[in-house]
Protein backbone atom coordinates (compact mmCIF):
# COMPACT_ATOMS: atom_id res chain seq x y z
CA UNK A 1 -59.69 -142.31 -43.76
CA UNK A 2 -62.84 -140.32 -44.04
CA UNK A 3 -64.77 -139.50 -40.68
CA UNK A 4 -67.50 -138.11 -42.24
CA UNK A 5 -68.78 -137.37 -45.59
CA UNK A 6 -70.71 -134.13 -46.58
CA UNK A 7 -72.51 -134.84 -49.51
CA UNK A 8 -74.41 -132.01 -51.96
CA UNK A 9 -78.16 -131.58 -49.84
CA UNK A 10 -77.41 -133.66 -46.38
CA UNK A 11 -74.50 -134.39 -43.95
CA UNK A 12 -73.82 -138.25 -43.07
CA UNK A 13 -72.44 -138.81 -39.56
CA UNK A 14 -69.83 -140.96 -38.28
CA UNK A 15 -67.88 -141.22 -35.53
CA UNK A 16 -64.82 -139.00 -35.83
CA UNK A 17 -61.12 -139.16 -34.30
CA UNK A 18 -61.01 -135.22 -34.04
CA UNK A 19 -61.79 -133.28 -30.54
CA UNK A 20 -61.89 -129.54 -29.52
CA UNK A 21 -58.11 -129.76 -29.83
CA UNK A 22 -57.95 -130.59 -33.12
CA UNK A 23 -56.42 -128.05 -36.00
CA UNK A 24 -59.03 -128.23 -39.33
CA UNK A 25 -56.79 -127.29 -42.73
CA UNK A 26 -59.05 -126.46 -45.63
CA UNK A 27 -58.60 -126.44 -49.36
CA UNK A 28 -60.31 -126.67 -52.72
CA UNK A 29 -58.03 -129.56 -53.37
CA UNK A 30 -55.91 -132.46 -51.65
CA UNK A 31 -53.47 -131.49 -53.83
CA UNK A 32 -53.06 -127.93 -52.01
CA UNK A 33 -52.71 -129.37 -48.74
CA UNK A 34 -50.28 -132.48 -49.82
CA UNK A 35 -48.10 -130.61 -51.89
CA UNK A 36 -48.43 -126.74 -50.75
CA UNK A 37 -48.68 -127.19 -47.03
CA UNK A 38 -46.94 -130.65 -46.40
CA UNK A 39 -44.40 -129.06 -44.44
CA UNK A 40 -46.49 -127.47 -42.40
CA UNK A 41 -49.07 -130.44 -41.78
CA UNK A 42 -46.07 -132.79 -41.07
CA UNK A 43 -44.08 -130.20 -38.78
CA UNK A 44 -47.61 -130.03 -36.64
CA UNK A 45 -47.97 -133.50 -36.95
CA UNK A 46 -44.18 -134.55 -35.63
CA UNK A 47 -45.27 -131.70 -32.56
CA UNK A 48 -48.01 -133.46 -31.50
CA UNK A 49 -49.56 -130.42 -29.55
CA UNK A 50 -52.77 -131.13 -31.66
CA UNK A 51 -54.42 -133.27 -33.53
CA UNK A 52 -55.11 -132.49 -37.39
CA UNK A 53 -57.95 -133.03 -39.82
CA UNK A 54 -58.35 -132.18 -43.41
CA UNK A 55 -61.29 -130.56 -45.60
CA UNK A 56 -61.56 -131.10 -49.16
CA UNK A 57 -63.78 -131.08 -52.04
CA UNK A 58 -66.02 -134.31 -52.73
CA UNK A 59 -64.17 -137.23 -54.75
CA UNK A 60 -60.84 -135.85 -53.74
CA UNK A 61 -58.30 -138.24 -52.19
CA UNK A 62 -56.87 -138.13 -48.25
CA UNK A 63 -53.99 -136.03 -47.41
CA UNK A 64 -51.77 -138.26 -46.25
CA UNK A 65 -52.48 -139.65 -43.05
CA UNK A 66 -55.26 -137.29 -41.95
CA UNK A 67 -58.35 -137.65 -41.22
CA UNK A 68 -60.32 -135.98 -44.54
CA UNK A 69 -63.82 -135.12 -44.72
CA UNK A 70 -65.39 -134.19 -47.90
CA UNK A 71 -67.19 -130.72 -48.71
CA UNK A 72 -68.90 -130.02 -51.97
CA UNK A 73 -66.36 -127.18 -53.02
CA UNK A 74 -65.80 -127.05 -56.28
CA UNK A 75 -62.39 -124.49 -56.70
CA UNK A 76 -63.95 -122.42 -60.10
CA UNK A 77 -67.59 -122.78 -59.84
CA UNK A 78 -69.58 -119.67 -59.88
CA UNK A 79 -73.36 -121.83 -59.64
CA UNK A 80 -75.03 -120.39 -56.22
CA UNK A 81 -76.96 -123.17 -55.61
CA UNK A 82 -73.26 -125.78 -55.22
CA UNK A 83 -72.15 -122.17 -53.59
CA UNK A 84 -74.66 -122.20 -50.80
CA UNK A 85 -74.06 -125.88 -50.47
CA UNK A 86 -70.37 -125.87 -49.74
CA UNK A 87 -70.72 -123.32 -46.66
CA UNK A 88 -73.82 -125.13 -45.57
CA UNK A 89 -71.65 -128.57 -45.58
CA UNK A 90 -68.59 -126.17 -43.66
CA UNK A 91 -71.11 -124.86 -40.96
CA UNK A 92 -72.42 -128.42 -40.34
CA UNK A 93 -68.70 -129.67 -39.75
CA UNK A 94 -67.54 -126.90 -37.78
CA UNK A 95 -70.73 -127.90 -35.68
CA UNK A 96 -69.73 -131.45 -35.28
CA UNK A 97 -65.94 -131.07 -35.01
CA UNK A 98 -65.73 -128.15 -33.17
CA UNK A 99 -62.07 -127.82 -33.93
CA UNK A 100 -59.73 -125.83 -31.66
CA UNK A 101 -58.46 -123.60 -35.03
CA UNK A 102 -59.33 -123.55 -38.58
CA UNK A 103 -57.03 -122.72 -41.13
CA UNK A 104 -57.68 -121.57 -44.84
CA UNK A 105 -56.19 -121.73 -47.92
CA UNK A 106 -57.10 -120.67 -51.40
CA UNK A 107 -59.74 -118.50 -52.07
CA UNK A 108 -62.58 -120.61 -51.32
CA UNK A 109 -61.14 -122.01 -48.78
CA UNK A 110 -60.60 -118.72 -46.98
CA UNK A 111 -64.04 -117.27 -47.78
CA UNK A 112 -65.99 -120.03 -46.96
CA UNK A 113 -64.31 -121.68 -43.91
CA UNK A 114 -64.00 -118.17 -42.71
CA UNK A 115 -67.67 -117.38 -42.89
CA UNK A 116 -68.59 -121.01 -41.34
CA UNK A 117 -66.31 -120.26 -38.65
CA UNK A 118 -68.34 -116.77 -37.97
CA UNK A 119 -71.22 -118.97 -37.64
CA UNK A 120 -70.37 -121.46 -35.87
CA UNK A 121 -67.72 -119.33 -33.51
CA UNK A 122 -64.65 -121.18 -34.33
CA UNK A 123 -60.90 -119.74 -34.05
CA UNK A 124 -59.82 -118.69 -38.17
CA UNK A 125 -56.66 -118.36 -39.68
CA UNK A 126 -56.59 -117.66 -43.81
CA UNK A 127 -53.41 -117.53 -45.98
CA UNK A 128 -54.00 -115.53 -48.87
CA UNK A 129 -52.01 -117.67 -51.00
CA UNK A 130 -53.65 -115.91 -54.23
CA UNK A 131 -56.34 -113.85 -55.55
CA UNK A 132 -58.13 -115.43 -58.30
CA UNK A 133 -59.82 -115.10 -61.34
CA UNK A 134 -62.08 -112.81 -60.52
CA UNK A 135 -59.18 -109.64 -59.27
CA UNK A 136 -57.61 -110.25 -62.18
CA UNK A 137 -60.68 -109.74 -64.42
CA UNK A 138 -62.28 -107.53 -62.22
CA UNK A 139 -66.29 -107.04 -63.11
CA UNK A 140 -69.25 -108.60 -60.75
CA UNK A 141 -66.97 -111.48 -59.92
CA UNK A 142 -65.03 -109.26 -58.05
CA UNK A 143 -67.80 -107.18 -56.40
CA UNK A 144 -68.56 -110.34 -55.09
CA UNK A 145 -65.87 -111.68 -54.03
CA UNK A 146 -64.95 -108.89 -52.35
CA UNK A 147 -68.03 -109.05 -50.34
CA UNK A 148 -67.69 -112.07 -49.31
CA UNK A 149 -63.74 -111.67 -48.01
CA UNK A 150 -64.76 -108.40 -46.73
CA UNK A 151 -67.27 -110.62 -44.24
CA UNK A 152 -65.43 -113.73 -43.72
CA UNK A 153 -62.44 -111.76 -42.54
CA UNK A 154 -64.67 -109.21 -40.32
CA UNK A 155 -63.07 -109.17 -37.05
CA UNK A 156 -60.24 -111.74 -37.44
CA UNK A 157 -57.08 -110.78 -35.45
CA UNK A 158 -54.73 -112.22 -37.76
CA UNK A 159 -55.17 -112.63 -41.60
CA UNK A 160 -52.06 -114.13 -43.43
CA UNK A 161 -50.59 -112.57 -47.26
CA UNK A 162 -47.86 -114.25 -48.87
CA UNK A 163 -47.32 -110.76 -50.27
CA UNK A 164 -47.27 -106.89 -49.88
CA UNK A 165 -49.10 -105.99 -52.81
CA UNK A 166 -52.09 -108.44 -51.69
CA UNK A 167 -52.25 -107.28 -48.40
CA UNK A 168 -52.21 -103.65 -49.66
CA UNK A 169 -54.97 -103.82 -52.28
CA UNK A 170 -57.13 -105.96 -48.98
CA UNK A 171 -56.59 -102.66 -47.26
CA UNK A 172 -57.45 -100.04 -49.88
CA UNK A 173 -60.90 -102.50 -50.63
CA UNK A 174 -61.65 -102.20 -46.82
CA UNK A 175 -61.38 -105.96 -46.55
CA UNK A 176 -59.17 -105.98 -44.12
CA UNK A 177 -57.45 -103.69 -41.74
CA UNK A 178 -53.52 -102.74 -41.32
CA UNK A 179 -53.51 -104.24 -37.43
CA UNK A 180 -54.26 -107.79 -38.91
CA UNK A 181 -52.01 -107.77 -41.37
CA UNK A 182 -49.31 -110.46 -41.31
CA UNK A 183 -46.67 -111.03 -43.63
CA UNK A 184 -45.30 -114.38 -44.22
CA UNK A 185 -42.90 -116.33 -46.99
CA UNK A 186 -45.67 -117.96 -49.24
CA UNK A 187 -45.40 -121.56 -48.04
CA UNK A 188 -42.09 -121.62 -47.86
CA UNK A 189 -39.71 -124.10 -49.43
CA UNK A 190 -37.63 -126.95 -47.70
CA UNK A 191 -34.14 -125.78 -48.48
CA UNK A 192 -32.71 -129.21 -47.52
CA UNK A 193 -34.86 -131.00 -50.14
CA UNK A 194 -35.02 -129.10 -52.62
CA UNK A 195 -30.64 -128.31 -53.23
CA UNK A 196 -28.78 -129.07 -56.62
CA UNK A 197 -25.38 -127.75 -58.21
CA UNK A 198 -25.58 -124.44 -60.82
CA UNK A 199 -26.61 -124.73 -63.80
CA UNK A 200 -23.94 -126.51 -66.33
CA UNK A 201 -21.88 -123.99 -68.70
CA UNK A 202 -23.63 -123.83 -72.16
CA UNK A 203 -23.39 -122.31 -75.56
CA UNK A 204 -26.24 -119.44 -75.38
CA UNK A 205 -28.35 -120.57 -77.55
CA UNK A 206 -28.81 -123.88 -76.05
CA UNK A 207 -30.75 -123.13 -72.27
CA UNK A 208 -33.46 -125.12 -71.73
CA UNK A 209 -36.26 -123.04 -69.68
CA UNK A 210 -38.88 -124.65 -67.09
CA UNK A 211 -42.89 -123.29 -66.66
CA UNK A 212 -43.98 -125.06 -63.74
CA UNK A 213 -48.04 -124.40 -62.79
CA UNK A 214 -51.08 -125.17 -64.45
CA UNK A 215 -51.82 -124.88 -68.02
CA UNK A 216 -53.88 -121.46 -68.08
CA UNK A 217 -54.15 -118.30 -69.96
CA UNK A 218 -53.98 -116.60 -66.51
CA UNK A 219 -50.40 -118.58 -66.05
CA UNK A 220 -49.67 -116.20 -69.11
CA UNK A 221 -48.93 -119.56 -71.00
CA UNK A 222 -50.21 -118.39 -74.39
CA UNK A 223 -47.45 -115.51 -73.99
CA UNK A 224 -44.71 -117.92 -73.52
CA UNK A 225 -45.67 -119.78 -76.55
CA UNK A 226 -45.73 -117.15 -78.40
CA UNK A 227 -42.24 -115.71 -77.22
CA UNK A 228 -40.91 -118.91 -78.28
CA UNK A 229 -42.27 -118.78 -81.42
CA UNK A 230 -40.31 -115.04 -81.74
CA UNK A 231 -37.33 -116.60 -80.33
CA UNK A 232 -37.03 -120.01 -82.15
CA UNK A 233 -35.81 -118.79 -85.88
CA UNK A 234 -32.68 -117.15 -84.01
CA UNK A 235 -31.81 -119.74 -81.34
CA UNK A 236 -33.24 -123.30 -82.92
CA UNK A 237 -31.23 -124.75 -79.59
CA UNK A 238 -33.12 -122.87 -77.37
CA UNK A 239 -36.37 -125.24 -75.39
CA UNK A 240 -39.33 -125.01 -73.32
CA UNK A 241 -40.57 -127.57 -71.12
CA UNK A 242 -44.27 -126.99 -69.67
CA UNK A 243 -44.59 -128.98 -65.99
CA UNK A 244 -47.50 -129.02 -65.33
CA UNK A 245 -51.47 -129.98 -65.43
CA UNK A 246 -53.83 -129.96 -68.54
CA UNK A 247 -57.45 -129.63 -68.24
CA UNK A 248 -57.87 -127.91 -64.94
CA UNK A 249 -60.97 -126.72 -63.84
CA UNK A 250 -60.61 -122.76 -64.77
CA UNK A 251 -62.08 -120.38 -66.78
CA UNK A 252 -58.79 -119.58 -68.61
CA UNK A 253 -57.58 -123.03 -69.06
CA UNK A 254 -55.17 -124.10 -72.20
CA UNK A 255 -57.28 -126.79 -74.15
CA UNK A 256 -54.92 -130.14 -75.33
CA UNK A 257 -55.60 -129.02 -78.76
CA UNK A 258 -54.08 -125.74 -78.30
CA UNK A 259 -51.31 -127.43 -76.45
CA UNK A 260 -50.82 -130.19 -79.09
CA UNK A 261 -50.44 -127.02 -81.87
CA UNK A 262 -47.84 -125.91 -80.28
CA UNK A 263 -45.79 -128.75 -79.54
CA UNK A 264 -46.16 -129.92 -83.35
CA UNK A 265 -44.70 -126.34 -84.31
CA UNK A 266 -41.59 -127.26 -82.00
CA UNK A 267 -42.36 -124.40 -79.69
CA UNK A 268 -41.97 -126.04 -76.88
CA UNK A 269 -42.90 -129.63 -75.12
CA UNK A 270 -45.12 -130.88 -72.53
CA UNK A 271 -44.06 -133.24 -69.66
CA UNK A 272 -47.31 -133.54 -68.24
CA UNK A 273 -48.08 -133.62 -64.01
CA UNK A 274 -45.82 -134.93 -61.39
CA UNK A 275 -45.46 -134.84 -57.54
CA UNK A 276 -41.60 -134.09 -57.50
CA UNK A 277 -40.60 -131.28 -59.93
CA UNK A 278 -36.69 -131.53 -58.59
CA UNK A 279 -35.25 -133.63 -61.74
CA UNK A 280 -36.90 -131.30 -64.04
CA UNK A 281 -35.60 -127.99 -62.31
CA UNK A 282 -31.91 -129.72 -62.00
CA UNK A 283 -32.06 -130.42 -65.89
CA UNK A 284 -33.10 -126.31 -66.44
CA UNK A 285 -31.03 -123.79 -66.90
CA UNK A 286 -33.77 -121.26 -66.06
CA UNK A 287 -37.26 -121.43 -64.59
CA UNK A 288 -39.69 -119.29 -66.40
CA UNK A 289 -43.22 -117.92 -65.42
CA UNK A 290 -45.28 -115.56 -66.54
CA UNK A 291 -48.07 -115.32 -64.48
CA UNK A 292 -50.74 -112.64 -64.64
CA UNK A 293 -51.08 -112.64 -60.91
CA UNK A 294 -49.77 -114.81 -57.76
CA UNK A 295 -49.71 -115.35 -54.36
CA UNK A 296 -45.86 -116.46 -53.91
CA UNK A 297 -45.25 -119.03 -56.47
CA UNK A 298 -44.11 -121.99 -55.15
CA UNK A 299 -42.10 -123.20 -58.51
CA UNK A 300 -39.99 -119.89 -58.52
CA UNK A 301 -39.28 -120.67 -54.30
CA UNK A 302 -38.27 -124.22 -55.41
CA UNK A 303 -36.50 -123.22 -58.37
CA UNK A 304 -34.31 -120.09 -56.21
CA UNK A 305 -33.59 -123.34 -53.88
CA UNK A 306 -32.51 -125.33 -56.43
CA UNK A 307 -30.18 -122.23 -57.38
CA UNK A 308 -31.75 -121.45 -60.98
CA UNK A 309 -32.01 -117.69 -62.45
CA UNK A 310 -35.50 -117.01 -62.41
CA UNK A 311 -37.30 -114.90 -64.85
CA UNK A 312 -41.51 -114.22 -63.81
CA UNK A 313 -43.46 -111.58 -65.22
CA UNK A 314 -43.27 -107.87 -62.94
CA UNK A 315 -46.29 -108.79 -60.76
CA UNK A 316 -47.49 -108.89 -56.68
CA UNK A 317 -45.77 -112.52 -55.65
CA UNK A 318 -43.57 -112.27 -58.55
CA UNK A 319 -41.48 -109.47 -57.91
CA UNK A 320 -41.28 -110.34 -54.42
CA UNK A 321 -38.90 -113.57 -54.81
CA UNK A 322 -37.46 -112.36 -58.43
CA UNK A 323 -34.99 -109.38 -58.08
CA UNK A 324 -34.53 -107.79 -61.47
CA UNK A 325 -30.72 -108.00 -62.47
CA UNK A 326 -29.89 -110.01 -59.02
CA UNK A 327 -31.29 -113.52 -59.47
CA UNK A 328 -32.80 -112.93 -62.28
CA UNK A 329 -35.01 -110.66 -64.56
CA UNK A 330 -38.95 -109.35 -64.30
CA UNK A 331 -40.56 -108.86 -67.61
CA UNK A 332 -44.08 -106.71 -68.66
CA UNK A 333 -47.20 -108.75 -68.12
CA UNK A 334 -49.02 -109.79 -70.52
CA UNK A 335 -46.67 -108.93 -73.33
CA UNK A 336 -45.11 -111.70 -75.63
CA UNK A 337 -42.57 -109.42 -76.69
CA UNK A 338 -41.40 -108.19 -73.01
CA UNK A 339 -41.33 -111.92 -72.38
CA UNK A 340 -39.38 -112.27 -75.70
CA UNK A 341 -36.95 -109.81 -74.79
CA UNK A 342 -36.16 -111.34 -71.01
CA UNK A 343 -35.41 -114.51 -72.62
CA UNK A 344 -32.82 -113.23 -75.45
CA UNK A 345 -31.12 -111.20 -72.13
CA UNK A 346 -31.26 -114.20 -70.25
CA UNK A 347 -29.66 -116.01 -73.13
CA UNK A 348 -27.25 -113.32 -74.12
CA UNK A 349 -26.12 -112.91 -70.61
CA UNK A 350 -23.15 -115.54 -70.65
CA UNK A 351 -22.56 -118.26 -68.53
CA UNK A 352 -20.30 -116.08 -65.88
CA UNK A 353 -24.01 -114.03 -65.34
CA UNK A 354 -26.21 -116.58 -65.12
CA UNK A 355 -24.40 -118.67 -62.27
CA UNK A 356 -24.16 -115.73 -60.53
CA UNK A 357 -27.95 -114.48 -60.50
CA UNK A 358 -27.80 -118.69 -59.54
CA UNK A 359 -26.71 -118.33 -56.81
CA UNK A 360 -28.04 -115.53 -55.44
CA UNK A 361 -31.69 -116.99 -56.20
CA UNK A 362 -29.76 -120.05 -53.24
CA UNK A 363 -28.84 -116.92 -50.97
CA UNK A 364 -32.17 -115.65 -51.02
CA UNK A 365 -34.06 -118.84 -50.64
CA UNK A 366 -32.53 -119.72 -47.63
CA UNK A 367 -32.49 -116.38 -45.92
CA UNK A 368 -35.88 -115.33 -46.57
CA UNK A 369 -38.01 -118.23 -47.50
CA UNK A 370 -36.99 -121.76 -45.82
CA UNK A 371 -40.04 -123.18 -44.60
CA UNK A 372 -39.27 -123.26 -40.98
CA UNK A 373 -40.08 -119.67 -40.87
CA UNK A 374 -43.68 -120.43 -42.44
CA UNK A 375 -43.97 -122.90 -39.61
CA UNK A 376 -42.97 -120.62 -37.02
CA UNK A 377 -45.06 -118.68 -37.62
CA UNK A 378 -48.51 -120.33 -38.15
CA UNK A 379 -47.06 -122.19 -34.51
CA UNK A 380 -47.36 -118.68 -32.62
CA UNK A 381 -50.59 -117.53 -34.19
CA UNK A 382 -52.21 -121.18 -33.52
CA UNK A 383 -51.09 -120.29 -29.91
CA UNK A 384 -52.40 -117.17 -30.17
CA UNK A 385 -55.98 -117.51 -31.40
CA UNK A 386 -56.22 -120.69 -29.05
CA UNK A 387 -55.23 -119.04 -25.81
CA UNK A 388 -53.22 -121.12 -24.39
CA UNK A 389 -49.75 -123.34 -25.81
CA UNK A 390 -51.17 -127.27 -26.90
């Protein structure tokens, strides 16, 4: 259903089904919000405090039942002019929907929404579910970003990090300040959905290891290739399955031709994109990811859930869920042979080792990260910033 449409240059009105009460998510993708906050969305929605809307970029489909309206964001353009655009389109909706609390996700979503909502005095609530190209890389992209959080955040009395390191760097940049600070579990993971038994017993050279994410360099992809190639003359038994999206709209992205190399070296093989990862985590015996940077990846919370041993690369969101020698093992970033190495321990580990760091990823899933404490807590900060409960 689509209430109104912001196209690039002009806003086209419609009558909408949203009122002052209403709770606006935003996103650079329907994705995000369907996948990444569907708990969340359908916990507020089985509430029914307050109605809910959806903002996503042009051409993107619904989120489920929600009303959507369309913004020209576009999640790894850098062109001011479609810049401008996208917070001109955000400040005309705000204006029209007046919605009781806006939340953002993802980078754009935070900076944007949060400086339309400045405008346009609206109630704003950002998750910073991840950083971005641009603090990994540092440079002008940076400078500016940082800018722009440090406005769009100005005065906000709660911002949301998935992670300490995050919310520690926002502080040393003078982004944000310690009193708004709020830690939460990523987006959590529903421990009742997402359950499956240990891994099987297997010969050691014989594990088959899961990358779930986006096909990127950032996703530290070309690493893992090349561990495998390191790997493969010693343990021939030993596979790689890559979950996950080609051709995304980044910077860093893994081209098919890359990707087709190394599947005809028998490095590894590529199951594409779904919307339920669960078979594919049930048939691993580890879940792998070596990431330059994250938030709090959501395949290493399902993958702890499903009791897997997880193995991610020693960085912020990382090391938070992966405890070295306990459910698993953190590696050096950016290092094929660090990467290398994690997977030969992993493999020489034995079966006895491996369902035990299992089972503690299980332990730790559902005492720190079920997604009813994600819910929770956006439930008493939407009270919060509205005044007053529903």
């Amino acid at each position: 259903m689509r209430g109104l449409n912001v196209t690039p240059g002009r806003v086209s009105r419609a009558p909408t089904v949203t009122n002052d009460r209403t709770i606006l998510f935003v996103a650079n993708s329907s994705w995000n919000l369907s996948h990444q906050r569907g708990g969340l969305i359908r916990a507020f929605e089985a509430e029914g405090r307050w109605p809910l809307a959806a903002v996503v970029p042009v051409g993107d489909p619904p989120v489920g039942s929600l009303p959507t309206y369309e913004v020209p964001l576009v999640a790894d353009g850098t062109a001011p002019r479609t810049e401008i655009k996208s917070l001109v389109a955000l400040i005309a909706l705000f204006r029209q929907l007046r919605p009781k609390v806006v939340l953002g996700f993802t980078p754009k979503g935070n900076i944007y929404a949060g400086l339309a909502a400045r405008v346009t005095r609206r109630p704003f609530l950002p998750n910073v579910s991840g950083l971005g190209t641009g603090f990994i890389r540092g440079g002008l992209l940076l400078k500016i970003q940082a800018l722009l959080y440090r406005e769009a955040f100005r005065g906000l009395p709660i911002v949301f990090f998935q992670n300490r390191d995050d919310a520690a760097l926002f502080e040393e940049m003078g982004l944000v300040t310690r009193e708004q600070v709020r830690l939460i579990p990523g987006s959590g993971v529903d421990c009742r959905a997402f359950t499956a038994p240990p891994p099987a017993d297997k010969a050691d050279g014989k594990l088959n290891l899961l990358f779930v994410g986006r096909l990127l360099g950032d996703k530290g992809v070309r690493e893992l290739a090349g561990a495998m190639r390191r790997l493969k003359p010693r343990f021939p038994g030993l596979t790689l399955t890559l979950l996950g999206e080609v051709g995304a709209v980044n910077r860093t992205v893994i081209s098919q031709q890359e990707l087709d190399g190394w599947v005809a070296e028998g490095l590894l093989s590529h199951a594409g994109h779904c919307s339920d990862v669960r078979p594919f985590i049930a048939a691993a015996d580890a879940v792998i990811l070596p990431s330059y940077r994250e938030g709090m990846p959501r395949a290493l919370l399902e993958a702890a859930a499903m009791a897997r041993p997880l193995l991610a690369a020693d960085v912020p969101g990382c090391r938070e869920i992966v405890r070295d020698g306990q459910n698993g093992l953190l590696f050096e970033v950016r290092s094929e042979e660090a990467l290398a190495a994690a997977i030969e321990r992993l493999v020489s580990a034995g079966p006895a080792q491996r369902r035990a760091w299992a089972s503690r990823s299980r332990e730790i899933a559902e005492r720190e990260y079920d997604e009813r404490l994600v819910i929770e807590a956006y439930r008493s900060a939407v009270i919060a910033l509205s005044g007053k409960d529903g």
